[in-house]
Protein backbone atom coordinates (compact mmCIF):
# COMPACT_ATOMS: atom_id res chain seq x y z
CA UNK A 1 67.83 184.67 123.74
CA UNK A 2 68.20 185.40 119.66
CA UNK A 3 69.82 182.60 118.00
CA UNK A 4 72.93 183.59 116.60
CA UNK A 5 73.13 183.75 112.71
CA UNK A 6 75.87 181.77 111.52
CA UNK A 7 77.10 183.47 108.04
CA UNK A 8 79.10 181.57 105.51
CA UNK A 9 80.59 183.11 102.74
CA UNK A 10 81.74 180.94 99.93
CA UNK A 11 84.53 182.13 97.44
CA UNK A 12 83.81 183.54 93.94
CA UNK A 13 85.22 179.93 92.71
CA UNK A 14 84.51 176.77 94.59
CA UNK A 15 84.67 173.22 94.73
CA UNK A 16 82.17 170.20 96.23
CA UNK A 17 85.00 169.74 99.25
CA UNK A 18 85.10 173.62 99.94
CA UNK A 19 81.24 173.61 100.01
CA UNK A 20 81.18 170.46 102.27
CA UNK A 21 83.62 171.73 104.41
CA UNK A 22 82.75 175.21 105.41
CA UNK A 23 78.84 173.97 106.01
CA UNK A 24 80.69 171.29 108.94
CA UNK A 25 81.62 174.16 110.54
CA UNK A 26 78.88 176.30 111.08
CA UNK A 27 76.32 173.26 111.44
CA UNK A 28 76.83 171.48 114.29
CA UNK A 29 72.64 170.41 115.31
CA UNK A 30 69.52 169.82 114.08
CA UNK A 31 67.68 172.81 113.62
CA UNK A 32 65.04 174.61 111.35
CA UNK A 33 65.88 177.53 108.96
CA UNK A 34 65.67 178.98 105.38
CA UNK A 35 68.52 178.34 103.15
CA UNK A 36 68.82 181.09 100.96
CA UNK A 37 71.02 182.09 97.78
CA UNK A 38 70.34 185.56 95.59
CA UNK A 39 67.11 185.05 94.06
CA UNK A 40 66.85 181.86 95.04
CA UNK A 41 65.28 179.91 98.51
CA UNK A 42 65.19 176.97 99.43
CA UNK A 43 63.19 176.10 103.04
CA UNK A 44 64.30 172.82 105.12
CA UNK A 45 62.02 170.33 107.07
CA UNK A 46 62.17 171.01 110.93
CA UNK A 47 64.17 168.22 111.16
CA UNK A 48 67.00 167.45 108.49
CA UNK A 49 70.87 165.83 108.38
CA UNK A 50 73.79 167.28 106.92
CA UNK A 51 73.33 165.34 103.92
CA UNK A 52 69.84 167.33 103.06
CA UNK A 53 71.78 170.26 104.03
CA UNK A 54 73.94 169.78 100.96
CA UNK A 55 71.64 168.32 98.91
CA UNK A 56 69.58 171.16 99.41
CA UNK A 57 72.75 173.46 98.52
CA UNK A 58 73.14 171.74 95.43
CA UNK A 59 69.77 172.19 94.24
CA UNK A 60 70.38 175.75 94.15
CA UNK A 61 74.27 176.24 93.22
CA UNK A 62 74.70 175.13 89.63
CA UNK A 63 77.34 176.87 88.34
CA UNK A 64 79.98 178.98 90.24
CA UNK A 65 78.67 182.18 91.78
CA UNK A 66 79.50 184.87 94.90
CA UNK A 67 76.77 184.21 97.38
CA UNK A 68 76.09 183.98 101.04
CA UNK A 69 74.39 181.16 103.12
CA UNK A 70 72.71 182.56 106.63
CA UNK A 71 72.18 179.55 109.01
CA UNK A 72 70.14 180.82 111.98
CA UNK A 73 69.94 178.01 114.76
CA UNK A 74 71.64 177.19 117.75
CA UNK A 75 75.01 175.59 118.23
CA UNK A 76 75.21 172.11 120.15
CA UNK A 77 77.44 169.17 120.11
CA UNK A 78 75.88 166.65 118.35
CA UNK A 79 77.65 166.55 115.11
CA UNK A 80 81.30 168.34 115.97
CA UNK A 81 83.02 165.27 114.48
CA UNK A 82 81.98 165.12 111.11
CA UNK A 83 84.09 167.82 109.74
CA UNK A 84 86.97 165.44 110.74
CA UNK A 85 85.81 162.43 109.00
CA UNK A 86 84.61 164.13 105.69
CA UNK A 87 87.78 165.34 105.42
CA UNK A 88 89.40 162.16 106.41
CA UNK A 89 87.14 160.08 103.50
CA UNK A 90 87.31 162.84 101.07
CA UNK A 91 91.52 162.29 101.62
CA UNK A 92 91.43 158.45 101.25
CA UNK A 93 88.78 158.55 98.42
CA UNK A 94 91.01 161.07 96.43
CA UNK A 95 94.02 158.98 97.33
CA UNK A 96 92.27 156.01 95.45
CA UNK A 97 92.48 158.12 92.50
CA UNK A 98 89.03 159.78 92.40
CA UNK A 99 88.98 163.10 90.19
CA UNK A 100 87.29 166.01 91.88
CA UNK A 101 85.03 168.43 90.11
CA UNK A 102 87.10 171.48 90.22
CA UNK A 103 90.12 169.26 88.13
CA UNK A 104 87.53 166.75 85.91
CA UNK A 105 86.09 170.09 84.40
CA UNK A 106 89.47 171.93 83.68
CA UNK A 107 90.50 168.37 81.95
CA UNK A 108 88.04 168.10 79.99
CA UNK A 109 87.80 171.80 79.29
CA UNK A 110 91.03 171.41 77.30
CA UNK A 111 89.75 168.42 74.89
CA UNK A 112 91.56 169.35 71.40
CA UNK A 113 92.30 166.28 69.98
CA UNK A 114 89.69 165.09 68.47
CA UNK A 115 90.74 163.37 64.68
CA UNK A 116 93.85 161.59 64.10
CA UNK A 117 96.26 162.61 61.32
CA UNK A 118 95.43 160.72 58.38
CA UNK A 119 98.83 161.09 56.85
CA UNK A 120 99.77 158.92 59.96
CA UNK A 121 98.53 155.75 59.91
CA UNK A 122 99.84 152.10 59.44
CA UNK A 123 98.54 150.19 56.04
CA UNK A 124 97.06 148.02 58.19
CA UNK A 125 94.71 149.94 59.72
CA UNK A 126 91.53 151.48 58.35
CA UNK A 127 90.13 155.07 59.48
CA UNK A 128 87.32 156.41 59.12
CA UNK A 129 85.95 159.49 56.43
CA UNK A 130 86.03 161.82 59.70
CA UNK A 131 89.00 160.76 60.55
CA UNK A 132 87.39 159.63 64.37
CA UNK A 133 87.20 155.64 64.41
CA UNK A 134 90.53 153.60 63.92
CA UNK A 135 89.87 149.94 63.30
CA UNK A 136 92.25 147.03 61.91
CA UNK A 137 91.72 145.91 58.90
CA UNK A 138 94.84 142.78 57.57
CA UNK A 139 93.47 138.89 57.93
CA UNK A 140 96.44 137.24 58.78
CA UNK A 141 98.09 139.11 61.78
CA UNK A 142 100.40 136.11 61.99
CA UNK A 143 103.62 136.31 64.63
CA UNK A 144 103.42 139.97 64.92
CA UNK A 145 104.75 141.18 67.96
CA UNK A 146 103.91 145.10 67.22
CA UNK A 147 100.56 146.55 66.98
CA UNK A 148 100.25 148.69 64.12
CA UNK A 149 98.99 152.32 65.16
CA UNK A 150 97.62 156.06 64.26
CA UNK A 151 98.86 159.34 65.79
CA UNK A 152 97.21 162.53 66.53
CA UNK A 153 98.95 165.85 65.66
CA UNK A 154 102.06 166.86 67.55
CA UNK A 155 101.96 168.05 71.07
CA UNK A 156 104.65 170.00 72.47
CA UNK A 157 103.50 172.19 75.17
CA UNK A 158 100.57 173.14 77.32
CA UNK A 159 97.39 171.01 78.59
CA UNK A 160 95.52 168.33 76.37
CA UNK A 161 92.53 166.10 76.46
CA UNK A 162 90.91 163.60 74.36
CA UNK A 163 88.44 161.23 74.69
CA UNK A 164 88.10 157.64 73.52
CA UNK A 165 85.48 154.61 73.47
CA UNK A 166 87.10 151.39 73.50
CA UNK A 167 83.49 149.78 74.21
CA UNK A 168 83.87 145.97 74.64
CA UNK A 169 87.39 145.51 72.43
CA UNK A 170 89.31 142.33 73.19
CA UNK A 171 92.59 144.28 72.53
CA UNK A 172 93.65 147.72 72.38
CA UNK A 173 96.43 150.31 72.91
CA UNK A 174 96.29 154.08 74.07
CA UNK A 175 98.80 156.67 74.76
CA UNK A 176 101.77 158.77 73.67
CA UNK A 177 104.96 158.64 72.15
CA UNK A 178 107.96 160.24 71.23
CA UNK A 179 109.24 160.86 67.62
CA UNK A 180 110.45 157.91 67.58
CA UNK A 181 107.37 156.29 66.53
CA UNK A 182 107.16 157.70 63.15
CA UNK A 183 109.80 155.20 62.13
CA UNK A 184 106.96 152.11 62.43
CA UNK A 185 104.28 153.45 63.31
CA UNK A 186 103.79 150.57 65.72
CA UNK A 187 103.75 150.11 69.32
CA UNK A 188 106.08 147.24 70.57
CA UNK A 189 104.98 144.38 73.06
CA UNK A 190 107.92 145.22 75.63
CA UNK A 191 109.14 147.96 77.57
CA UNK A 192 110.90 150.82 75.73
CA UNK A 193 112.08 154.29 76.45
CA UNK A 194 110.12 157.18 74.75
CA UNK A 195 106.50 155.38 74.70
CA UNK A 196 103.74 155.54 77.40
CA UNK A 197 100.83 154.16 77.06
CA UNK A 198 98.17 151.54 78.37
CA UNK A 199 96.96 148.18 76.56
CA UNK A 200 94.75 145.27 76.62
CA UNK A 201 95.37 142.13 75.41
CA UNK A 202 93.06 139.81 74.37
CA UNK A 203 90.62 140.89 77.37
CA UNK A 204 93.00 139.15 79.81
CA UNK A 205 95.70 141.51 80.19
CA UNK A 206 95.13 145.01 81.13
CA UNK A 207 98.79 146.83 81.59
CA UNK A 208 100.65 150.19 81.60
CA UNK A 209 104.08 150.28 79.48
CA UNK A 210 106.62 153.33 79.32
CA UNK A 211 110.35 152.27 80.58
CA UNK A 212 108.74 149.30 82.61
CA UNK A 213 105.55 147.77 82.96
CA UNK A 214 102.49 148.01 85.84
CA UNK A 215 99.53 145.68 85.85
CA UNK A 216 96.16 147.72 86.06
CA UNK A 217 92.99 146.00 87.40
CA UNK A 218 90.12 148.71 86.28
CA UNK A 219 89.05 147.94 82.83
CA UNK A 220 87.26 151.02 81.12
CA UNK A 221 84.90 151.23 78.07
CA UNK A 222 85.45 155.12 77.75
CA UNK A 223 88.81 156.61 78.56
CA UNK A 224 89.86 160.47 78.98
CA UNK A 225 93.74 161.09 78.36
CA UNK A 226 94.52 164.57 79.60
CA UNK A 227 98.07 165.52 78.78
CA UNK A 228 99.92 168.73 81.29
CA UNK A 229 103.07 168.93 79.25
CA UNK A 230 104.28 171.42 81.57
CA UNK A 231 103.86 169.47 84.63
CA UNK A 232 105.31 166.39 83.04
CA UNK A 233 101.61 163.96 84.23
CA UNK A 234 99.87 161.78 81.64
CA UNK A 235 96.68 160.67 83.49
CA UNK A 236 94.05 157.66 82.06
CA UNK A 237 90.54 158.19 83.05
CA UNK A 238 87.61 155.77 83.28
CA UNK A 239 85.15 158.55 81.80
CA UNK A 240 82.51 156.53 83.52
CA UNK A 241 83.14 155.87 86.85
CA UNK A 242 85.70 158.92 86.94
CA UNK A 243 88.80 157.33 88.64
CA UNK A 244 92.45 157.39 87.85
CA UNK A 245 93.37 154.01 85.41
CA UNK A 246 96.81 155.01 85.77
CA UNK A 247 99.16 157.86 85.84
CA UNK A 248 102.72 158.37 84.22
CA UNK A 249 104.75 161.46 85.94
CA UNK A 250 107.96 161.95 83.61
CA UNK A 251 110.14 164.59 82.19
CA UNK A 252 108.83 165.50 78.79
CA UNK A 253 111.25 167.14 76.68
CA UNK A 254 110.81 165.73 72.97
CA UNK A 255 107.89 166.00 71.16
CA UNK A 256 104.54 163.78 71.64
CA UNK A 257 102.05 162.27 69.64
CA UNK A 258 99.46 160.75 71.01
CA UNK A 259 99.09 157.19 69.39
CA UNK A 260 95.57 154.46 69.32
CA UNK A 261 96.09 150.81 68.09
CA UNK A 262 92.79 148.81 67.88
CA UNK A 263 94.92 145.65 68.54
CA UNK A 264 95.28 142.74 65.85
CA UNK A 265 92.24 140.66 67.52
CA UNK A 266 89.24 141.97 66.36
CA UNK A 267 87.42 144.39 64.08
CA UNK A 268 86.19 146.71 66.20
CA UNK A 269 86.88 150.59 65.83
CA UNK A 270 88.47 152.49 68.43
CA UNK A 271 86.34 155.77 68.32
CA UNK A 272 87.55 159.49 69.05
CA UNK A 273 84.73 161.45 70.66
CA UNK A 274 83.94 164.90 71.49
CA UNK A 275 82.24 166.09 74.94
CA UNK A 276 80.30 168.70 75.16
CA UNK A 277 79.36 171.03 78.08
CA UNK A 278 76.28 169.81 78.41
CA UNK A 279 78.11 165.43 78.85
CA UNK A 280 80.06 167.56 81.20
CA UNK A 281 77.61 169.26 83.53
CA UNK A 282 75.70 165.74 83.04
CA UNK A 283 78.85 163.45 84.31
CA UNK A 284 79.91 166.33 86.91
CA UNK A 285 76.26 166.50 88.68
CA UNK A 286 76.04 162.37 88.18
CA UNK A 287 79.78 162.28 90.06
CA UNK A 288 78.66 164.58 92.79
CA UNK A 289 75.58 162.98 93.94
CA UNK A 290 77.69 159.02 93.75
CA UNK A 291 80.97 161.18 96.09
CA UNK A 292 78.32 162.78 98.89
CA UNK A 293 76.42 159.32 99.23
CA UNK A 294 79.88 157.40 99.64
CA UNK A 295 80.89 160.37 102.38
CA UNK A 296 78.11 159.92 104.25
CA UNK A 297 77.26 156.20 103.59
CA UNK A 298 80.79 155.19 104.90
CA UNK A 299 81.03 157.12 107.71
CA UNK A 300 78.18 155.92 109.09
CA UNK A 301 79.29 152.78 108.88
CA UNK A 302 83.06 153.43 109.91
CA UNK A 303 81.43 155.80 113.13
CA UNK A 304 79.77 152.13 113.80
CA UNK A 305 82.66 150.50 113.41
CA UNK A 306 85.21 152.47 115.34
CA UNK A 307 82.47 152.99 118.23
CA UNK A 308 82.21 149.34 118.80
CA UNK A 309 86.25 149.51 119.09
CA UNK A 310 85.65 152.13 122.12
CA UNK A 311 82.94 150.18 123.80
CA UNK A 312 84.81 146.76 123.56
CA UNK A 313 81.98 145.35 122.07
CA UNK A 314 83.53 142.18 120.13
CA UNK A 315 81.68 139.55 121.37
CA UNK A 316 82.62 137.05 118.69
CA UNK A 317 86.22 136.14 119.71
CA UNK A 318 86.09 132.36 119.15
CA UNK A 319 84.17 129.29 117.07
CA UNK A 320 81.98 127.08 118.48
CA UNK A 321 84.38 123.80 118.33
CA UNK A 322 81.75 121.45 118.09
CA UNK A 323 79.72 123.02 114.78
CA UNK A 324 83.44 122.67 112.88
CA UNK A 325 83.01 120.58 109.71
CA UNK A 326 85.15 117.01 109.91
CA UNK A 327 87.41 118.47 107.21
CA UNK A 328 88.74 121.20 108.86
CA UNK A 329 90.73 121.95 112.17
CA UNK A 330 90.64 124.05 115.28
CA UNK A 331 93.30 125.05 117.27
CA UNK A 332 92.91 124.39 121.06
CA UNK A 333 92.28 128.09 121.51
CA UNK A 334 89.14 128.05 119.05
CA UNK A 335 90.97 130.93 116.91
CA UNK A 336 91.67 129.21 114.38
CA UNK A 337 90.41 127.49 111.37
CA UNK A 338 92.20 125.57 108.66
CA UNK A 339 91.60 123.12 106.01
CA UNK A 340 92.98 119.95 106.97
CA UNK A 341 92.18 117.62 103.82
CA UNK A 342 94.20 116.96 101.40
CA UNK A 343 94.43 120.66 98.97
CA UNK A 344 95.55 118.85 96.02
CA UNK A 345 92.83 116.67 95.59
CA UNK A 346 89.96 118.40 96.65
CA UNK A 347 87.33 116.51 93.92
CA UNK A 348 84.93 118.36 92.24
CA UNK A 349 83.14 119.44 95.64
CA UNK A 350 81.25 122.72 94.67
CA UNK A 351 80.48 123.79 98.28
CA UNK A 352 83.69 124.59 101.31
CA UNK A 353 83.17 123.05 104.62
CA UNK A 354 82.94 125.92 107.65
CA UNK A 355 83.02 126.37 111.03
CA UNK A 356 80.29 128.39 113.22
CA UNK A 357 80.22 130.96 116.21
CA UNK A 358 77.59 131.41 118.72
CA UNK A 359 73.91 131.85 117.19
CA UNK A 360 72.58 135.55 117.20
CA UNK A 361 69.25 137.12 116.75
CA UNK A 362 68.90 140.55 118.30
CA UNK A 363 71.45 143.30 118.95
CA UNK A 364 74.34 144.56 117.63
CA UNK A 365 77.96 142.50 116.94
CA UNK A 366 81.52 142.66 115.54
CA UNK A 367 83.89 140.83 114.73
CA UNK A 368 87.75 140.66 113.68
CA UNK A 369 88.83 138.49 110.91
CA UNK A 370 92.68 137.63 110.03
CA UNK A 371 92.85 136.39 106.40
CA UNK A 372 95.99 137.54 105.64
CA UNK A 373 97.52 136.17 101.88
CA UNK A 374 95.22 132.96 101.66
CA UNK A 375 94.29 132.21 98.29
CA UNK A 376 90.61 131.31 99.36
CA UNK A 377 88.55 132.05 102.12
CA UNK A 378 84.63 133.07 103.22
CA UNK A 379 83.51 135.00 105.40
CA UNK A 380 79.70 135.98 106.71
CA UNK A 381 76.43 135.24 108.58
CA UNK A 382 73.64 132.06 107.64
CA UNK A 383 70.59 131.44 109.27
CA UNK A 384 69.75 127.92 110.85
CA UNK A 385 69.61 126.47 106.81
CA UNK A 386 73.65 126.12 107.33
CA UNK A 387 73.32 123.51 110.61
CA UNK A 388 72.35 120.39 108.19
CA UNK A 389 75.74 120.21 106.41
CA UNK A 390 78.33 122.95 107.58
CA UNK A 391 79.78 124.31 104.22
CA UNK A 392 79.18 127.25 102.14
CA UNK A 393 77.71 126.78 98.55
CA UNK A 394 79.28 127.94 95.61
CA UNK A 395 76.05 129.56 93.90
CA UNK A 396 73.56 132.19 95.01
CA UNK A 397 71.63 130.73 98.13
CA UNK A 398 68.45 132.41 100.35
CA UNK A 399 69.39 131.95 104.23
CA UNK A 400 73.45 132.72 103.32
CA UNK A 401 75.27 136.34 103.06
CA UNK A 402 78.97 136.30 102.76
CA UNK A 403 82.01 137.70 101.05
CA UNK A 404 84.48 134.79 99.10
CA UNK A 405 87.98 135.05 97.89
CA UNK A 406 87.78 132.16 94.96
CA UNK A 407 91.94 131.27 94.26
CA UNK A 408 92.64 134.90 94.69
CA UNK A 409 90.98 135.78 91.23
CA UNK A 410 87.41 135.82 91.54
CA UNK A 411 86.65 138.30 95.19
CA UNK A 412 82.31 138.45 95.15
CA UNK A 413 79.57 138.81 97.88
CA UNK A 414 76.76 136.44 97.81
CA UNK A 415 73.51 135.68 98.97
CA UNK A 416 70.32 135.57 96.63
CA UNK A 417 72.72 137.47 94.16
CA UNK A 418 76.33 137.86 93.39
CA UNK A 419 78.13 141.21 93.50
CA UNK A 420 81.31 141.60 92.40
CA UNK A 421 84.43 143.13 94.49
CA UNK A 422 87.67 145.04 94.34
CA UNK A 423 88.94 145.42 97.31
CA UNK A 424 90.99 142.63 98.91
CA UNK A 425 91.82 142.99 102.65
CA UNK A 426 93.80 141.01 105.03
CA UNK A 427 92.26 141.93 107.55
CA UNK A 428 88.64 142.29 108.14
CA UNK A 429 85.97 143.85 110.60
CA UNK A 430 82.38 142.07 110.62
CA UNK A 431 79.76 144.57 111.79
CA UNK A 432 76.10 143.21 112.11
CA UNK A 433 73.50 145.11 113.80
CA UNK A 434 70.63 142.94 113.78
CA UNK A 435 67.83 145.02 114.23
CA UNK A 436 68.48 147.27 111.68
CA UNK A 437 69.08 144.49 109.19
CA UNK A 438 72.71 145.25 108.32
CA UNK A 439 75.54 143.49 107.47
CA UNK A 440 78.87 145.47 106.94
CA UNK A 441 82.48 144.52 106.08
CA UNK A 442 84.86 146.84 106.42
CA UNK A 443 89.05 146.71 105.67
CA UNK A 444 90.82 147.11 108.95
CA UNK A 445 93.88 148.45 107.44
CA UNK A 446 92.74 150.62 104.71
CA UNK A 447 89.65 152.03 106.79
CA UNK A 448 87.30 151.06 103.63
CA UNK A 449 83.93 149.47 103.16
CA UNK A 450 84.31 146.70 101.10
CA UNK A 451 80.26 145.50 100.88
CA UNK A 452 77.96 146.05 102.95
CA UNK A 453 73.95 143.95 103.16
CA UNK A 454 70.69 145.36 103.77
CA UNK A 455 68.49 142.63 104.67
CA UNK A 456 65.29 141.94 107.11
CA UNK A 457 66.48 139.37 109.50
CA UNK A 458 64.13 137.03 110.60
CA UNK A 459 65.52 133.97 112.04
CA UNK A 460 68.96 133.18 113.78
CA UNK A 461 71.76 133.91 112.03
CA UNK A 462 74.93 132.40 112.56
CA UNK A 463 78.78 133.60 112.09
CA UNK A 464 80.42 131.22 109.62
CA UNK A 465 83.94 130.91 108.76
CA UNK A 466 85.59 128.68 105.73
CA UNK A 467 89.41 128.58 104.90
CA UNK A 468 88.10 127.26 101.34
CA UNK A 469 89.81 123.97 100.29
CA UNK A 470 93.28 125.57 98.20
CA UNK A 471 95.77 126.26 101.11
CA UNK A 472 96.15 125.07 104.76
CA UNK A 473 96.67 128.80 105.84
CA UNK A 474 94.72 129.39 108.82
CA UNK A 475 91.15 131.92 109.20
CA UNK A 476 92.24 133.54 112.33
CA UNK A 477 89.38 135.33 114.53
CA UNK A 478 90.79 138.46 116.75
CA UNK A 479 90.02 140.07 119.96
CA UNK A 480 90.12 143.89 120.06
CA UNK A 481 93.62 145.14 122.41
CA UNK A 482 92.57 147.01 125.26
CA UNK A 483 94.81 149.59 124.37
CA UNK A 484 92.54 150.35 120.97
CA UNK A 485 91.41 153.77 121.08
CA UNK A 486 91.42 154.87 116.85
């Protein structure tokens, strides 16, 4: 029998998730063909994923164009799921604030402010002969509670974008306001109608003021402000990593200027920049390739996950009682862990006593961790190393790979290095698969990878468990419900 061509036609304007999409649904196996696009070809290996597939695609689409892509190759089952969870992670990841390609480019597209007004700027402040870099110039900023600030021109209607480099500034303010700020030209410390904008202070403090005030964790060196006075939506950008800072939806209906304050805390310039096409096809292709390796990197790892949920494969249910360090206590069932020493005087102990599970060394293995609102906890594997004293050090360590919550502030993953982390669950699914030499962690809840280790195992490795020494809230280990079936 022929194999049936499968034909898909792509619209005269389209975006990464269109692209993604419509290629889950005519490829369903692993098969061989020529990709091809009007004067352009592209030939696959015999054998190839989905991922090649698009990475192929991408090799030849590099602007938007009206083409077809012919697939011949047969249809089987193999990979009739993955339409569902692309869609599912592309949903979540966007949720999280990521900026797709289709709306990055029109944003930055409309960049027109790229001076401030130099009849608009507090005596305090020095700007620069091209009117681009805004820096604070008075010695004695004293008990000032308002910044002073510059302003751009006007803005009434339509779509706006600027960008701006902050760089490593200890304080800083960015935003808009309403006429009313021609009166000071200074942004106050509190909350007050007719002013939206976000600040630092002093490195510590990283917020978002208009009529009340949010705390913001992601702490930018380049920022794109894009402006839809129409629409009423002031978005922040982290130019770099390309993810919503924060986002103000309110009914504009005075004029706006958009405002920068360098802060009164150091010397450094806030800078005004221009992108060109060329930064923008550079940060658009760089964006692409980081959002198709997080698709397919965590739903590998999730299709691992929620496949050891169907097969009722959590084998680590309970601690091995007798490998429990003397400071901490075990409830008769073996669930759970808690610090029972005294969390007000815990010394200057660097390392957290833990408590063990079974030893493993081949096979696959999961895990369900309740941590709930602790203020300090670690979770992870160690090889035999951990047996001599039963506690988790506080420094990089060969033999040791675990995630820590430090007093809710500092959330890393160690083992011979430290990586920093964002994502705080409160409930958590342990996923090694020994053979493979991988160590995932994944948020229950939220569905999300929060680290995952690559690693060549070698000896035993042991599940470890510390409450950490700051509350005597329980580590509480899970079994799966029978009833689990998503």
């Amino acid at each position: 029998m022929t194999p049936k061509d499968y034909l898909l036609k792509l619209p005269e304007s389209f975006t990464v998730t269109s692209i993604i999409s419509a290629l889950f649904k005519c490829v369903r196996s692993t098969i061989t063909c020529t990709l091809s696009i009007p004067g352009k070809c592209v030939r696959l290996p015999e054998s190839f994923t989905v991922t090649s597939i698009i990475s192929a695609l991408f090799k030849c689409v590099r602007s938007t164009i009206t083409c077809t892509l012919s697939i011949p190759g047969k249809c089987v089952r193999e990979l009739n799921h993955y339409n569902q969870d692309a869609e599912e992670i592309l949903r979540r990841y966007n949720a999280e604030g990521y900026i797709v390609q289709r709306e990055w480019n029109e944003m930055l597209t409309c960049q027109d402010i790229e001076t401030v007004d130099r009849s608009r700027v507090n005596n305090d402040l020095h700007v620069s002969e091209d009117n681009k870099m805004i820096s604070f110039q008075a010695k004695c900023p004293g008990g000032r509670v308002e910044w002073p600030c510059a302003l751009a021109k006007e803005l009434e209607s339509g779509k706006h974008c600027w960008i701006l480099e902050v760089g490593e500034k200890s304080s800083w303010a960015v935003g808009v306001a309403s006429e009313t700020i021609l009166k000071k030209m200074s942004i106050p410390d509190s909350c007050k109608e007719g002013y939206w904008y976000i600040k630092l202070f002093k490195g510590k403090r990283f917020q978002a003021f208009s009529s009340s005030m949010t705390d913001l964790s992601q702490n930018p060196k380049k920022i794109a402000v894009y402006l839809d006075f129409d629409k009423s939506e002031l978005l922040f950008v982290d130019l770099e990593t390309q993810i919503t800072i924060h986002k103000f939806k309110e009914q504009f209906s005075e004029k706006l200027y958009p405002l920068f304050s360098p802060g009164i805390h150091d010397k450094g310039p806030l800078i005004l920049q221009s992108v060109s096409q060329k930064d923008v096809k550079e940060t658009l292709g760089r964006h692409t390739s980081l959002l198709l390796q997080l698709l397919f990197d965590v739903r590998e790892i999730l299709g691992k996950y929620i496949s050891l949920l169907y097969q009722r494969q959590n084998d680590i249910e309970t601690v091995d009682r007798n490998t429990a360090h003397g400071d901490l206590h075990v409830s008769e069932d073996n669930k759970r862990i808690s610090f029972q020493g005294n969390v007000k005087c815990p010394g200057g102990r660097a390392e957290w006593p833990c408590a063990l599970a079974k030893e493993l060394e081949s096979g696959k293995h999961c895990w369900i961790l309740e941590v709930g609102e602790k203020s300090s906890w670690a979770v992870g594997v160690a090889s035999e190393t951990i047996l001599k004293n039963l506690s988790i050090p506080d420094s990089c360590k060969e033999g040791y790979w675990y995630i820590k919550l430090f007093k809710r502030k500092k959330f890393q993953a160690f083992s011979s290095s430290t990586t920093d982390l964002s994502q705080k669950p409160r409930k958590i699914a342990v996923y090694l698969d020994f053979d493979m030499g991988e160590l995932s962690f994944v948020d229950v809840e939220k569905h999300v990878v929060i680290h995952r280790f690559k690693e060549q195992f070698s000896d035993k490795l042991y599940p470890v468990f510390s409450p950490g020494i700051h509350d005597k809230g329980p580590l509480i280990l899970h079994s799966i419900p029978q009833n689990k079936t998503n």
